[in-house]
Protein backbone atom coordinates (compact mmCIF):
# COMPACT_ATOMS: atom_id res chain seq x y z
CA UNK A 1 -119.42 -56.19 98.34
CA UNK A 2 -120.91 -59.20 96.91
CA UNK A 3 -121.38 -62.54 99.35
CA UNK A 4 -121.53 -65.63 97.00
CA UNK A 5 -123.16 -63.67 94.03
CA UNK A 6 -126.47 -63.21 96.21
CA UNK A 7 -126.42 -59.82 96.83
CA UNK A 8 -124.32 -56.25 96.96
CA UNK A 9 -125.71 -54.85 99.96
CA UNK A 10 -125.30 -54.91 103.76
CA UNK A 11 -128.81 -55.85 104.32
CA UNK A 12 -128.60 -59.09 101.85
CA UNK A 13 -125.66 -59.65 103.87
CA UNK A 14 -127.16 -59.17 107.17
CA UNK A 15 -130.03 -61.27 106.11
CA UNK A 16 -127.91 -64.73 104.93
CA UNK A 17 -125.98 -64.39 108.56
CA UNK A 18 -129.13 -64.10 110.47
CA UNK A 19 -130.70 -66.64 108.19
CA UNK A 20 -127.58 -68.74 108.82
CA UNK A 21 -128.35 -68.24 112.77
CA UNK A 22 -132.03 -69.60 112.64
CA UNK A 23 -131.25 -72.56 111.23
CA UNK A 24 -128.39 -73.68 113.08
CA UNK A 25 -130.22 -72.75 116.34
CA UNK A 26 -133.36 -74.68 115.40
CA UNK A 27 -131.14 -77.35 114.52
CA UNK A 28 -128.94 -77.58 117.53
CA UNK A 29 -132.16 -77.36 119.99
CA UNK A 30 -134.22 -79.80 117.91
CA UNK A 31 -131.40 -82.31 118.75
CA UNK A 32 -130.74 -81.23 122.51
CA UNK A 33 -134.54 -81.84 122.66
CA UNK A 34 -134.39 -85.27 121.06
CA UNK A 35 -131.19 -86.31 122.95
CA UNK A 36 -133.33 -85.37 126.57
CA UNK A 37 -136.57 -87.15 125.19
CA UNK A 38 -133.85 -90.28 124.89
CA UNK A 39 -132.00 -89.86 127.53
CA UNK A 40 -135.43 -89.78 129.47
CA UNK A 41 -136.28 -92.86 128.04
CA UNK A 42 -133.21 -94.86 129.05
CA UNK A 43 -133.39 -93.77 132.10
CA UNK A 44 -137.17 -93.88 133.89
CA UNK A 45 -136.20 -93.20 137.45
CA UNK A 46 -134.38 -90.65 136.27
CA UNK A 47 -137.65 -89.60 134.32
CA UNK A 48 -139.88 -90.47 137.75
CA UNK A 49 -137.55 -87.83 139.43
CA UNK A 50 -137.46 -84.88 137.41
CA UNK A 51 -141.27 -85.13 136.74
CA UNK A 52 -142.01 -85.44 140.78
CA UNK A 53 -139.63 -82.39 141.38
CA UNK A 54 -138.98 -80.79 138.22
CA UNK A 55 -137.72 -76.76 139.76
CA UNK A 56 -135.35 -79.18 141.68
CA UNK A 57 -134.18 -81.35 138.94
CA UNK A 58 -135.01 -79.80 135.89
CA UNK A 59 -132.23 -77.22 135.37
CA UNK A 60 -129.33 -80.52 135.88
CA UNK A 61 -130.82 -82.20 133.73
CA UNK A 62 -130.73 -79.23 131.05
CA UNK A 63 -126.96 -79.17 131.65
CA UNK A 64 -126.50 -82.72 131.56
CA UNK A 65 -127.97 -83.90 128.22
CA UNK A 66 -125.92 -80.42 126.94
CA UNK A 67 -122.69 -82.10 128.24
CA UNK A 68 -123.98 -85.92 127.87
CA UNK A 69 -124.82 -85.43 124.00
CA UNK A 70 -123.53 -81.76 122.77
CA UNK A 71 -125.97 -80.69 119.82
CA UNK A 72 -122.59 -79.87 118.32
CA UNK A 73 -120.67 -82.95 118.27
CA UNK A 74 -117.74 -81.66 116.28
CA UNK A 75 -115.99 -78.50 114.54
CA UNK A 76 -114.08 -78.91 111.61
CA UNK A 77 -111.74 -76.70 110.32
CA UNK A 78 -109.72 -76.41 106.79
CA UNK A 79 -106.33 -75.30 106.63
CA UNK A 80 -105.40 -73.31 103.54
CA UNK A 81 -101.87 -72.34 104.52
CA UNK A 82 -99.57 -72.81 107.67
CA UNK A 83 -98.48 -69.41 109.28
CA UNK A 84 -95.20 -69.00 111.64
């Protein structure tokens, strides 16, 4: 089975998914981070809070920038042919 010409095997295959993985991990936490660091900086007393109680605050604040600024901000999908 051949995946884009790359390679034959299961383990080529197994490697480009994991591969795939990685990267879009790294990339959806490096932005989570960056959107917290800004959100941070928008907000200090929100900042002076979670740094004077941070097991109190800290796991909120996690969720929120997750729901304020989603790392992924949006799917797309292509329709090849409509089923009924």
């Amino acid at each position: 089975m051949a995946c884009n010409g790359i390679g034959d095997s299961d383990n080529d295959i197994l490697g480009l998914i994991m591969s795939d993985t990685l990267v879009a991990g790294s990339e959806t936490t490096t932005y989570a981070l960056a959107s917290g660091v800004l959100l941070l900086c928008q907000n200090p007393d929100v900042y002076a809070q979670l740094r004077s109680e941070p097991d109190r605050y800290m796991r909120t604040f996690v969720e929120e920038v997750i729901r304020l600024e989603a790392p992924v901000q949006m799917a797309a999908q292509n329709v090849d042919r409509i089923s009924r």
